[in-house]
C-alpha atoms as a PDB file:
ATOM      1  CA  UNK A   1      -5.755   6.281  -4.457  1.00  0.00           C
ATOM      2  CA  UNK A   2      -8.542   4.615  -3.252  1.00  0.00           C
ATOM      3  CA  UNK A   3     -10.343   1.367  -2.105  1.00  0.00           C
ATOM      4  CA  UNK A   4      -9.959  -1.411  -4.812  1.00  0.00           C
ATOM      5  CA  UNK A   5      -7.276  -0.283  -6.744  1.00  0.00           C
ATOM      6  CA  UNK A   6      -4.356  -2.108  -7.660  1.00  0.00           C
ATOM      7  CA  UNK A   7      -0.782  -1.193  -6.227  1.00  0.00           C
ATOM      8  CA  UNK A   8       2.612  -2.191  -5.765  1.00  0.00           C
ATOM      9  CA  UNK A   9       4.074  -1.798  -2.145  1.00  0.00           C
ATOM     10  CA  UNK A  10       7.518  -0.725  -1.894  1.00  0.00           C
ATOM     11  CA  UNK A  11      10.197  -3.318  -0.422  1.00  0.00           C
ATOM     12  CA  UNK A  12      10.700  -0.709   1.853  1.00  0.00           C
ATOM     13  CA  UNK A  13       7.475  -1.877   3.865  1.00  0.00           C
ATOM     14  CA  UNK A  14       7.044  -5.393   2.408  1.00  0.00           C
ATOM     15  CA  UNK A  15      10.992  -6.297   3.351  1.00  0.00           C
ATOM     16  CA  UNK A  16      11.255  -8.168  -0.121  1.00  0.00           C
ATOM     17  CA  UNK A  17      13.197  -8.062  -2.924  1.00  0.00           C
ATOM     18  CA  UNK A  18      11.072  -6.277  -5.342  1.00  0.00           C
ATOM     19  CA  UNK A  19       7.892  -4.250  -5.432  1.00  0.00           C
ATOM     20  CA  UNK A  20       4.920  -6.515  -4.323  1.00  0.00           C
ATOM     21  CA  UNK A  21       1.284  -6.239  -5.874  1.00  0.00           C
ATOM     22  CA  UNK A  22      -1.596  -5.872  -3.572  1.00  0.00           C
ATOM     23  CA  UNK A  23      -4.981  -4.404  -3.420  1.00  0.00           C
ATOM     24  CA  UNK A  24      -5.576  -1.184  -1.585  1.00  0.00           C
ATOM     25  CA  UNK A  25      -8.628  -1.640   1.177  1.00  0.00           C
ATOM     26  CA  UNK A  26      -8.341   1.571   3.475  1.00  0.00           C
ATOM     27  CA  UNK A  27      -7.378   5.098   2.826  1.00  0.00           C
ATOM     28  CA  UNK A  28      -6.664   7.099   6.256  1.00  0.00           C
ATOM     29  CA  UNK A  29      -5.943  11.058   6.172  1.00  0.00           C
ATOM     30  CA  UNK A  30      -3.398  10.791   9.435  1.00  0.00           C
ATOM     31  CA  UNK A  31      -2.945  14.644  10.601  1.00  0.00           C
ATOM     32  CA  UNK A  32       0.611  13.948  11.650  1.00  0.00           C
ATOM     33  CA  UNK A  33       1.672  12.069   8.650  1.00  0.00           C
ATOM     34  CA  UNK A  34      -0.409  12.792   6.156  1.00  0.00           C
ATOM     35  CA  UNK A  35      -2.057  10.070   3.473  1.00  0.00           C
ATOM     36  CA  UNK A  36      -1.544   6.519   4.863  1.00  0.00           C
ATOM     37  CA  UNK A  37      -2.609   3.810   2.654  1.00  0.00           C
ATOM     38  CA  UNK A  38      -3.535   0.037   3.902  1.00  0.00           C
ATOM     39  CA  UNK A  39      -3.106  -2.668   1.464  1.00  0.00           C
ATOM     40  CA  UNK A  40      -3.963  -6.379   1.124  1.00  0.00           C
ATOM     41  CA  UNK A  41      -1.957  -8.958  -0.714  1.00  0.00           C
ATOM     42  CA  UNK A  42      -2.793 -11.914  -2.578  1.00  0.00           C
ATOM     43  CA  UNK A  43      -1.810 -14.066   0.063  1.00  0.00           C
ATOM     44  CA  UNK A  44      -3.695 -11.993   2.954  1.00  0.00           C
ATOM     45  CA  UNK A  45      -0.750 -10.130   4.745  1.00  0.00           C
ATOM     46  CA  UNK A  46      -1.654  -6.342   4.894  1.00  0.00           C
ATOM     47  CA  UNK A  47       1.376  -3.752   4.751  1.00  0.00           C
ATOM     48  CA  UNK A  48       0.285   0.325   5.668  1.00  0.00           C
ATOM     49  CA  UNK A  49       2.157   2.812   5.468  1.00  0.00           C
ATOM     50  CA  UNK A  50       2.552   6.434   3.187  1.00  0.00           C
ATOM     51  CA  UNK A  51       1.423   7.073   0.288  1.00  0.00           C
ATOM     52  CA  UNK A  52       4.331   7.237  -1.541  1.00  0.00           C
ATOM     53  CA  UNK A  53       5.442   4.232  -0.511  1.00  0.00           C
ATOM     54  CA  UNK A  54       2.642   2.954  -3.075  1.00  0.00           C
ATOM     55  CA  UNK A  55       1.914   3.133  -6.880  1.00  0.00           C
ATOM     56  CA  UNK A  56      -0.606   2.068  -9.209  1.00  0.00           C
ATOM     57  CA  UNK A  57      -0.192  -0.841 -10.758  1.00  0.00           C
ATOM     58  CA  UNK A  58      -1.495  -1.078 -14.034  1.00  0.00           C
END
């Protein structure tokens, strides 16, 4: 992944119902945890966490 591209967040980090769509605007490679992706959404909350808590959204 990387910046700009289109992902859903899982309600695991989001604490909705279902997956939410967001934009990803920071990609950090955390040497403890590996790939942790930061993501805005439309309305301008930002959720991080790892990267498989993310997928593309087409």
């Amino acid at each position: 992944m990387a910046r700009g591209d289109k992902v859903f967040i899982s309600p695991d980090v989001t604490h909705q119902k279902d997956w939410v769509e967001g934009k990803v605007i920071d990609v950090e490679n955390n040497p403890f945890v590996g790939v942790v992706i930061s993501a805005q959404t439309d309305d301008g909350n930002i959720f991080f966490d790892r990267e498989y808590k993310f997928k593309y959204a087409l």
